[in-house]
PDB file of N, CA and C in Angstrom:
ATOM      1  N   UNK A   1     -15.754  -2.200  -9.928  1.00  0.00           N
ATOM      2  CA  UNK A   1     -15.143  -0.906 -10.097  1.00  0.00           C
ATOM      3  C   UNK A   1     -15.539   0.047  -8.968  1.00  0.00           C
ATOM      4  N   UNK A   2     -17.029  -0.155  -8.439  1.00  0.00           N
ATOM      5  CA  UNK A   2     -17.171   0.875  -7.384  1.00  0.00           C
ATOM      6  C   UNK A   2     -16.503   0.183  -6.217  1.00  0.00           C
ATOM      7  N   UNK A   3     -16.348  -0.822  -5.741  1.00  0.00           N
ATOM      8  CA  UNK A   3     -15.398  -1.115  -4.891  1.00  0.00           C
ATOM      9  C   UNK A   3     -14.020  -0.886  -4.787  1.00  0.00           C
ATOM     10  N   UNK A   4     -13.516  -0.976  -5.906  1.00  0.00           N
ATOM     11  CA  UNK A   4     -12.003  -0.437  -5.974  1.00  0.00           C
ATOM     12  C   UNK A   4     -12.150   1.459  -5.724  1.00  0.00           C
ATOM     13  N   UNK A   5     -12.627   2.204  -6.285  1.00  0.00           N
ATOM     14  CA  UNK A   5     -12.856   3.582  -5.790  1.00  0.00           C
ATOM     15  C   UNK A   5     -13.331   3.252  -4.476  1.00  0.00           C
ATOM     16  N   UNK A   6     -14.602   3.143  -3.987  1.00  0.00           N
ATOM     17  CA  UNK A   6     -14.513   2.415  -2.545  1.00  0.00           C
ATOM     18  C   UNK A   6     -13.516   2.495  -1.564  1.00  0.00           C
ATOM     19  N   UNK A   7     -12.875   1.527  -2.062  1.00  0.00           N
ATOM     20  CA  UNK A   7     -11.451   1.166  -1.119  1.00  0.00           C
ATOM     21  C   UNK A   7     -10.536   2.516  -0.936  1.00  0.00           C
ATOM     22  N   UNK A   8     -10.385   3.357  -2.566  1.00  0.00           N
ATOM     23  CA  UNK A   8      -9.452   4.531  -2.705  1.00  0.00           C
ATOM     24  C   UNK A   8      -9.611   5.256  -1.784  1.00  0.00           C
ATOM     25  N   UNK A   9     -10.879   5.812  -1.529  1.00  0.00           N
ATOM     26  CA  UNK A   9     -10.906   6.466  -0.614  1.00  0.00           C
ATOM     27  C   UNK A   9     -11.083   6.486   0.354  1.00  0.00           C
ATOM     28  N   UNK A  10     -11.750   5.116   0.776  1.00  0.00           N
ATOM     29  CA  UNK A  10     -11.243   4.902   2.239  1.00  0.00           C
ATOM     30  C   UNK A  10      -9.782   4.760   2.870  1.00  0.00           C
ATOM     31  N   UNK A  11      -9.237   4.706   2.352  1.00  0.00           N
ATOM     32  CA  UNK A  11      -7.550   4.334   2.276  1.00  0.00           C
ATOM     33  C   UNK A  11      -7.169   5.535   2.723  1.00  0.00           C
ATOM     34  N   UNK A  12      -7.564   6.678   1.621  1.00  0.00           N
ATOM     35  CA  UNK A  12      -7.044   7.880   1.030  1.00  0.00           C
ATOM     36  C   UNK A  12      -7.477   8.644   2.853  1.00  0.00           C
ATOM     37  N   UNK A  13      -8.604   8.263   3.252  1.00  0.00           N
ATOM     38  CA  UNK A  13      -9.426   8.524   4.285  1.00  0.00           C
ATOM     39  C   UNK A  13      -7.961   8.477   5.508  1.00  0.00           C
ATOM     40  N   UNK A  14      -7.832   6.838   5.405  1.00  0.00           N
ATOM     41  CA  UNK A  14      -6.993   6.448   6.689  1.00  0.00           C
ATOM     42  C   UNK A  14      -5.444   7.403   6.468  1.00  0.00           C
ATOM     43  N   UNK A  15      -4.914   7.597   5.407  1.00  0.00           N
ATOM     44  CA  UNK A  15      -3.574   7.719   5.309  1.00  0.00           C
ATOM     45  C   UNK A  15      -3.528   9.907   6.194  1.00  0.00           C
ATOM     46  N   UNK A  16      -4.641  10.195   5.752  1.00  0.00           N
ATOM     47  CA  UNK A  16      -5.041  10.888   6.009  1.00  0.00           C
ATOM     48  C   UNK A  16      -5.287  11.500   7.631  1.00  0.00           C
ATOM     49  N   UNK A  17      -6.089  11.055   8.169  1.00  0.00           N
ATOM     50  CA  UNK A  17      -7.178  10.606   9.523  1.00  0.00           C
ATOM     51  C   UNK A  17      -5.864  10.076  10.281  1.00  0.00           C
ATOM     52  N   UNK A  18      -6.373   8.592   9.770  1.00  0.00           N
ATOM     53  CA  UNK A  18      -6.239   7.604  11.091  1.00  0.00           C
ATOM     54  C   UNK A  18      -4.491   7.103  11.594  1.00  0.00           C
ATOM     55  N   UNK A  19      -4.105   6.572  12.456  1.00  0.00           N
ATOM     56  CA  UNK A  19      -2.982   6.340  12.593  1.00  0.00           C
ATOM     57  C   UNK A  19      -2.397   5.429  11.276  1.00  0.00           C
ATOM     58  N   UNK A  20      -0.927   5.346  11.446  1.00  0.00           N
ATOM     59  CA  UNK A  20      -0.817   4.175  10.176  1.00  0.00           C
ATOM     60  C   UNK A  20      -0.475   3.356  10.286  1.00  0.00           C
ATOM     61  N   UNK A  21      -0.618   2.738  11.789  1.00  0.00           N
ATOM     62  CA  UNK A  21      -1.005   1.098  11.064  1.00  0.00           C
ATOM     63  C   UNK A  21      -2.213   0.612  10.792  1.00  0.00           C
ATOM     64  N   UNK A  22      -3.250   1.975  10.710  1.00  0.00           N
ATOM     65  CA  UNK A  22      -4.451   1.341  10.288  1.00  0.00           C
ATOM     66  C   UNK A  22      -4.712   1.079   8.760  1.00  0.00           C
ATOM     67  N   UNK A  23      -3.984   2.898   7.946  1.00  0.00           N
ATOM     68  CA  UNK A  23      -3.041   2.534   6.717  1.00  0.00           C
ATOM     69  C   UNK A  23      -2.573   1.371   6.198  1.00  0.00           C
ATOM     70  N   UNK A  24      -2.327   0.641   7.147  1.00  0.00           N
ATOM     71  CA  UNK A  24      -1.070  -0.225   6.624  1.00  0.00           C
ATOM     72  C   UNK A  24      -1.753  -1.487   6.535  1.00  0.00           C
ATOM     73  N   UNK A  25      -2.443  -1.678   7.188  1.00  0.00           N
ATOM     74  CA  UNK A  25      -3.692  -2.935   7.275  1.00  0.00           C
ATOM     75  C   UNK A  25      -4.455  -2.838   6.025  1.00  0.00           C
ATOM     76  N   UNK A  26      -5.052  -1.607   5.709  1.00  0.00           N
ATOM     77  CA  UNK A  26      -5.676  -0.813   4.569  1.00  0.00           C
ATOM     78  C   UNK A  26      -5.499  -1.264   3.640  1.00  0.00           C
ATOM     79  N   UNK A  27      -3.879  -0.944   3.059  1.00  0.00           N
ATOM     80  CA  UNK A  27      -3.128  -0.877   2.257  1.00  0.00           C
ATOM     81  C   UNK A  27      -2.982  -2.657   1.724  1.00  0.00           C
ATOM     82  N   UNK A  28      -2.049  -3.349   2.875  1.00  0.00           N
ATOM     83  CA  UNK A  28      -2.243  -4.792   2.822  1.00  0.00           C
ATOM     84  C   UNK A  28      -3.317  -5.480   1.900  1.00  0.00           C
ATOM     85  N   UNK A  29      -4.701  -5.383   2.637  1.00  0.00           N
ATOM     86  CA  UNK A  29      -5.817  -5.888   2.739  1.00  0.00           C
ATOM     87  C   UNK A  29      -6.293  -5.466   0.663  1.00  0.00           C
ATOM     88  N   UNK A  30      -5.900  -4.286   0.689  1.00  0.00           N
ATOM     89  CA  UNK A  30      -6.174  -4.170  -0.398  1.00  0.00           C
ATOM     90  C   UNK A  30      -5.386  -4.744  -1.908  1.00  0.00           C
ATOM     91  N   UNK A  31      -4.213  -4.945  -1.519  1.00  0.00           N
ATOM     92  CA  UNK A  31      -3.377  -5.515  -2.383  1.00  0.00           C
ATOM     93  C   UNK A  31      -3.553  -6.943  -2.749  1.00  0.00           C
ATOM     94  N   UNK A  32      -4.078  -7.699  -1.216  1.00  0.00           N
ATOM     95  CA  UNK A  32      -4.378  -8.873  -1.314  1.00  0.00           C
ATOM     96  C   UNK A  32      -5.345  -9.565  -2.164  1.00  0.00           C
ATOM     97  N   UNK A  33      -6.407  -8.224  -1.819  1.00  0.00           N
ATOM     98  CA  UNK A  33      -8.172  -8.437  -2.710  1.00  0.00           C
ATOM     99  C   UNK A  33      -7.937  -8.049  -3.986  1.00  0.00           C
ATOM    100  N   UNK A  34      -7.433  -6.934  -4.249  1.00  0.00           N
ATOM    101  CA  UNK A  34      -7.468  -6.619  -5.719  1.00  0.00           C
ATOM    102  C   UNK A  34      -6.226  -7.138  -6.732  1.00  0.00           C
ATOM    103  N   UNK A  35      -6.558  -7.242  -8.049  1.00  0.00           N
ATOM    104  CA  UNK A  35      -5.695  -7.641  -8.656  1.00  0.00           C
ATOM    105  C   UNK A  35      -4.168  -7.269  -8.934  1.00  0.00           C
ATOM    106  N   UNK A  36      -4.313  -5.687  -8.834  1.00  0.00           N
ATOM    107  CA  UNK A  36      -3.118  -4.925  -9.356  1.00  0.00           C
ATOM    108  C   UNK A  36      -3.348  -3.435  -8.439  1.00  0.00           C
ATOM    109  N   UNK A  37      -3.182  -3.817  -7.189  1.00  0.00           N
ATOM    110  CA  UNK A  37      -3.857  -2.044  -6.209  1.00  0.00           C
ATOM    111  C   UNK A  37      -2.602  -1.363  -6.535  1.00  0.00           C
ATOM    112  N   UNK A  38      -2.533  -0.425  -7.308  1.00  0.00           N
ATOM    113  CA  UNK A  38      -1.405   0.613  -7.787  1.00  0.00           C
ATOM    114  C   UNK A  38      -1.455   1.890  -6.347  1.00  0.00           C
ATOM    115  N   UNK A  39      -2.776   1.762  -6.044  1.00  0.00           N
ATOM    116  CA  UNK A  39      -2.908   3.104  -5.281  1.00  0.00           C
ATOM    117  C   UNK A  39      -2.395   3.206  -3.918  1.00  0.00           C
ATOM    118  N   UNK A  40      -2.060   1.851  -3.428  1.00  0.00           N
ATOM    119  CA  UNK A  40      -1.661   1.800  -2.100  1.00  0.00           C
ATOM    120  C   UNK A  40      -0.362   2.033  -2.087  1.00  0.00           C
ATOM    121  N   UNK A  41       0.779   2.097  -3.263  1.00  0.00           N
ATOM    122  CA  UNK A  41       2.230   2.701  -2.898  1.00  0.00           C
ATOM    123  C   UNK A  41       1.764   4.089  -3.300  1.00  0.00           C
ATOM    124  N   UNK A  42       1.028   4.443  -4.071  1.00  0.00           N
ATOM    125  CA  UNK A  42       0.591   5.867  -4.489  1.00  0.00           C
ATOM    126  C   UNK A  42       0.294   6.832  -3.458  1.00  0.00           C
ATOM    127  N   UNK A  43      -0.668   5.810  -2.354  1.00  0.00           N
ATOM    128  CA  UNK A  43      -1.129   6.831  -0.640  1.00  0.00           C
ATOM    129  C   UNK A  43      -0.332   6.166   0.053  1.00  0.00           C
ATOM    130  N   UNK A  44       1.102   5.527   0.002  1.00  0.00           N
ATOM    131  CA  UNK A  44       1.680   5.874   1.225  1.00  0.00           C
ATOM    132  C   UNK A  44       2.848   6.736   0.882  1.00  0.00           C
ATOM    133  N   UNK A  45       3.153   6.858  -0.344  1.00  0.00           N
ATOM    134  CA  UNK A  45       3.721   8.300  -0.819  1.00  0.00           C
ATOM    135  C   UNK A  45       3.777   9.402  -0.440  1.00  0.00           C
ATOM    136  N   UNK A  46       2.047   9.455  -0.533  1.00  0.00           N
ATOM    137  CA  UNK A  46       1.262  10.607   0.191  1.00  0.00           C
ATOM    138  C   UNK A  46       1.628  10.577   1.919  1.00  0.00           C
ATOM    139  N   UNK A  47       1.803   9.470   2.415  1.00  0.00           N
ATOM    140  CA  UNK A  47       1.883   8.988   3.974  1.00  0.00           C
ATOM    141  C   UNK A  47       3.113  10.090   3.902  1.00  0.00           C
ATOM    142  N   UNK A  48       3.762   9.128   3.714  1.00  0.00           N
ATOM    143  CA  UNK A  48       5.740  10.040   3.592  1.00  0.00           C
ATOM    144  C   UNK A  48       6.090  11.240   3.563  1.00  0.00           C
ATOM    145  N   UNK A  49       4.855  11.813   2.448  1.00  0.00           N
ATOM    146  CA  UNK A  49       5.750  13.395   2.256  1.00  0.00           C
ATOM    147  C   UNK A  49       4.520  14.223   3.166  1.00  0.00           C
ATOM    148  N   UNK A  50       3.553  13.312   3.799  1.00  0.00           N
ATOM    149  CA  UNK A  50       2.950  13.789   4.991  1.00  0.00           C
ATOM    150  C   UNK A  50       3.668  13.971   6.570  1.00  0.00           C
ATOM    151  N   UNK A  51       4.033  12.587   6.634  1.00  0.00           N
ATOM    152  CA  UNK A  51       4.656  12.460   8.215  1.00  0.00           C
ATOM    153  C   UNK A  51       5.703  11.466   8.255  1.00  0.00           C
ATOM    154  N   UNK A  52       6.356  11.788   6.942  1.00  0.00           N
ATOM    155  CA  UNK A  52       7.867  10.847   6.818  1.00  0.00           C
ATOM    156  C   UNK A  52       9.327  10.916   7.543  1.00  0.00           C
ATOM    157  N   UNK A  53       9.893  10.601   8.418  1.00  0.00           N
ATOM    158  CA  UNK A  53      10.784  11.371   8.836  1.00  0.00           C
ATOM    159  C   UNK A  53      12.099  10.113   8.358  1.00  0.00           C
ATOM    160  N   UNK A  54      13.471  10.758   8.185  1.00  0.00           N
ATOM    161  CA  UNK A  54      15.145  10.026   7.751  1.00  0.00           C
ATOM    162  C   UNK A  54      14.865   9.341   9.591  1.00  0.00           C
ATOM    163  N   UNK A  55      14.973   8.111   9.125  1.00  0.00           N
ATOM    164  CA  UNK A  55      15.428   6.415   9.886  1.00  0.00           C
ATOM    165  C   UNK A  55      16.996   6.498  10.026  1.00  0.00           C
ATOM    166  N   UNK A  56      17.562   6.798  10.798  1.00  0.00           N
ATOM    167  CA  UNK A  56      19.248   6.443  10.970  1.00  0.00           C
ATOM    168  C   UNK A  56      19.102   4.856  11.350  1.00  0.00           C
ATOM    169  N   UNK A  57      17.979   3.883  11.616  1.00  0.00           N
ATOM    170  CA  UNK A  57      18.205   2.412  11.573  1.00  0.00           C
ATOM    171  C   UNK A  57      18.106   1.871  10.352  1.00  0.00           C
ATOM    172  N   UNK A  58      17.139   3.072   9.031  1.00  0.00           N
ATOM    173  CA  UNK A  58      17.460   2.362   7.359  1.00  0.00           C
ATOM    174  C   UNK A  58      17.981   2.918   6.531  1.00  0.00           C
ATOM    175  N   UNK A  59      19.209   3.425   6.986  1.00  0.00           N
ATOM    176  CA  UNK A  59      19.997   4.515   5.838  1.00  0.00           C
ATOM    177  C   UNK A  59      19.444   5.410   5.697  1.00  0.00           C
ATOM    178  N   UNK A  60      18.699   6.366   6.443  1.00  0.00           N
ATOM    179  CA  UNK A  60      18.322   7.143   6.217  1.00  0.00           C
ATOM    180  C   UNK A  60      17.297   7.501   4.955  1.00  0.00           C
ATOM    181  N   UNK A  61      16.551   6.525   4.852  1.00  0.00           N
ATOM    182  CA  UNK A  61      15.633   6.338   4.030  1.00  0.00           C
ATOM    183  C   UNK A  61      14.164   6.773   4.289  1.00  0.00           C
ATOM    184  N   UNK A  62      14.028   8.459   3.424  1.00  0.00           N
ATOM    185  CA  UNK A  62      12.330   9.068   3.837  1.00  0.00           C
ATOM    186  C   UNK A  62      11.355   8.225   3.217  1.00  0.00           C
ATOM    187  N   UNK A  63      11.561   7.731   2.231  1.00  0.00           N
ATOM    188  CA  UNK A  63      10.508   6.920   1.589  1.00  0.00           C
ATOM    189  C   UNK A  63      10.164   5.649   1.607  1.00  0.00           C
ATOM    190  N   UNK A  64      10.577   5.196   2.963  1.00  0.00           N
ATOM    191  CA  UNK A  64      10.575   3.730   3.340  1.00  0.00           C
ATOM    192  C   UNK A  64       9.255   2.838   3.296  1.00  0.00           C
ATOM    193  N   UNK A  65       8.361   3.621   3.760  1.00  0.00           N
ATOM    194  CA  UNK A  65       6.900   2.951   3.428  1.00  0.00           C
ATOM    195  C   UNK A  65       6.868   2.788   2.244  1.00  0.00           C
ATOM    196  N   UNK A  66       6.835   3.923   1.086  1.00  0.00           N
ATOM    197  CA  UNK A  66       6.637   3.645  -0.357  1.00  0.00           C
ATOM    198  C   UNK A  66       7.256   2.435  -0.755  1.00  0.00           C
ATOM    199  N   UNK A  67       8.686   2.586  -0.494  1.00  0.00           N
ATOM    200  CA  UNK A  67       9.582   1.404  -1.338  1.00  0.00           C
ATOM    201  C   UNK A  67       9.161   0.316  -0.699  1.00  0.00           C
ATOM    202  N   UNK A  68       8.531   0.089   0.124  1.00  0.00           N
ATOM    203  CA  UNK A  68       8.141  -1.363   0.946  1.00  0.00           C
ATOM    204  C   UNK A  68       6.672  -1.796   0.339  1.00  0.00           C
ATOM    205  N   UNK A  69       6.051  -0.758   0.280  1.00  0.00           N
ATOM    206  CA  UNK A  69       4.626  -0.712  -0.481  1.00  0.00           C
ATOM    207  C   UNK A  69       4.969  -1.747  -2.233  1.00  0.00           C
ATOM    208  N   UNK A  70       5.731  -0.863  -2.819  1.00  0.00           N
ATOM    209  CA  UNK A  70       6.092  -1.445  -4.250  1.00  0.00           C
ATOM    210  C   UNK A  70       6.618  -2.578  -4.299  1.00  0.00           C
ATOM    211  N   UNK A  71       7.482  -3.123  -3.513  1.00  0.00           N
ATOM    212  CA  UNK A  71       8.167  -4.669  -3.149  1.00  0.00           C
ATOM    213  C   UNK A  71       7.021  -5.256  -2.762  1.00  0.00           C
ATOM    214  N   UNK A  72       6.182  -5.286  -2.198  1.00  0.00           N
ATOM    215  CA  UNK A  72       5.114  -6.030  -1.993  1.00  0.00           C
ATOM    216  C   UNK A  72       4.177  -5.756  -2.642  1.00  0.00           C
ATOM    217  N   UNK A  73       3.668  -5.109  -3.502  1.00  0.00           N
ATOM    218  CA  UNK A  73       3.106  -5.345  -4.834  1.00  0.00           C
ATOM    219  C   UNK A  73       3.721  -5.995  -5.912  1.00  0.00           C
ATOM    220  N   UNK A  74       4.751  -5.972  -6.194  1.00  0.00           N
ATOM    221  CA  UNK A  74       5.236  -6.426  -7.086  1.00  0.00           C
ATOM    222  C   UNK A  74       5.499  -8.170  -6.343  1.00  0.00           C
ATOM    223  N   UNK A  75       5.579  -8.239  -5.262  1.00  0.00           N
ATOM    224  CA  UNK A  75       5.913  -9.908  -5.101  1.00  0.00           C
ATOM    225  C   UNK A  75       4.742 -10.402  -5.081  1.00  0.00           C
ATOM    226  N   UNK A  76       3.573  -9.736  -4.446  1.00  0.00           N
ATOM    227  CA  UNK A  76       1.874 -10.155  -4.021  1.00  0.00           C
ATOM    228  C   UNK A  76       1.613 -10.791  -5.685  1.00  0.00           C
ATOM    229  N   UNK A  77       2.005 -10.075  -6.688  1.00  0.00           N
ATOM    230  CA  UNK A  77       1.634  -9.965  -8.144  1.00  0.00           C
ATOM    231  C   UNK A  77       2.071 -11.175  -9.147  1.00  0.00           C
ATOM    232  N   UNK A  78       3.670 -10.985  -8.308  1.00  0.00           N
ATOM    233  CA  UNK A  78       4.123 -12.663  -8.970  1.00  0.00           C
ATOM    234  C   UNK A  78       3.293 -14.060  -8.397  1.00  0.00           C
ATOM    235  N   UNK A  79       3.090 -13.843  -6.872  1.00  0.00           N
ATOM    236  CA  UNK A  79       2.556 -14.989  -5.981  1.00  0.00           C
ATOM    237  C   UNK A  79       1.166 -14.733  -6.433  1.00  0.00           C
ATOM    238  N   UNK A  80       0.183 -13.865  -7.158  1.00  0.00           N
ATOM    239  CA  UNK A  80      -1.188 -14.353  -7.526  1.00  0.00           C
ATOM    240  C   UNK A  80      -1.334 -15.286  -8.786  1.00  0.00           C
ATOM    241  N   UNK A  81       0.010 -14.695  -9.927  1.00  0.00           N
ATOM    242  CA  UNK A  81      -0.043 -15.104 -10.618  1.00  0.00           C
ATOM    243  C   UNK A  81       0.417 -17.127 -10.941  1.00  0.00           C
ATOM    244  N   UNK A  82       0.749 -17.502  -9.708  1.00  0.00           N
ATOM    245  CA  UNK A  82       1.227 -18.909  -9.290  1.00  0.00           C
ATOM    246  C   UNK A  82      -0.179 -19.440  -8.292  1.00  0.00           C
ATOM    247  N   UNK A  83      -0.799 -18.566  -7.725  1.00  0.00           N
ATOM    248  CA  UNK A  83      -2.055 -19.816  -7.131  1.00  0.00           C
ATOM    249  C   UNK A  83      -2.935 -19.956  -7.906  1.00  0.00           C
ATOM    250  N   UNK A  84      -3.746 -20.996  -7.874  1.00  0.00           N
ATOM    251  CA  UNK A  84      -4.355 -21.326  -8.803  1.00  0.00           C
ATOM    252  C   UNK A  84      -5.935 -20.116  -8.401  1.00  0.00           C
ATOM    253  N   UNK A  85      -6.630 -20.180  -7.475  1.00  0.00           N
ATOM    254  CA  UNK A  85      -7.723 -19.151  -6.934  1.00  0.00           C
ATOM    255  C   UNK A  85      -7.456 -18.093  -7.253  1.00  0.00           C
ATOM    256  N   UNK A  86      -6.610 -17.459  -7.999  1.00  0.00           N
ATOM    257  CA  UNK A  86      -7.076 -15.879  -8.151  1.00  0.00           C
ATOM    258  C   UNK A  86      -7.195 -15.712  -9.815  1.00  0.00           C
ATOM    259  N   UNK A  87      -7.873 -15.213 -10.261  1.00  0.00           N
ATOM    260  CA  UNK A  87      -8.166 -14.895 -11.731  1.00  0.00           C
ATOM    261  C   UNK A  87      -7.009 -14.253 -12.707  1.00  0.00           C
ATOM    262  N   UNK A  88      -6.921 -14.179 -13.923  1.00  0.00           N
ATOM    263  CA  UNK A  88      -5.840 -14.072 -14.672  1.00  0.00           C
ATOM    264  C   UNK A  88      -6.559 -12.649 -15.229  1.00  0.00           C
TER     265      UNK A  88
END
């Protein structure tokens, strides 16, 4: 549990601070390790309505990190639940 807070705010740190693909490594890394990281579409939310700008290459889509964040939680989630190494 102190590692998962841990992570929050270091995250919370980068989305913040640091450029974002360091975010984004962050973010990754954390989804991978933890079982169910809710917080990493939660801080790039925060990313978006920080330094989000309309993409005319994705429909004009401000929340493109987020919605990419949640698709890959939600697939990371199905694919843990199929290897055998990660806990139930």
């Amino acid at each position: 549990m102190v590692l998962r807070i841990f992570a929050f705010f270091i995250l919370l740190f980068s989305v913040l601070f640091l450029p974002y693909y360091v975010s984004v490594i962050l973010a990754l890394a954390g989804i991978v390790y933890f079982l169910f990281y809710l917080e990493a579409p939660i801080l790039m939310l925060l990313s978006d309505l920080l330094c989000g700008a309309k993409e005319g290459r994705f429909l004009n889509i401000t929340f493109l990190s987020t919605i990419v964040f949640i698709v890959i939680l939600i697939v990371a989630g199905v694919l843990k639940k199929k290897l055998k190494f990660y806990q139930k």
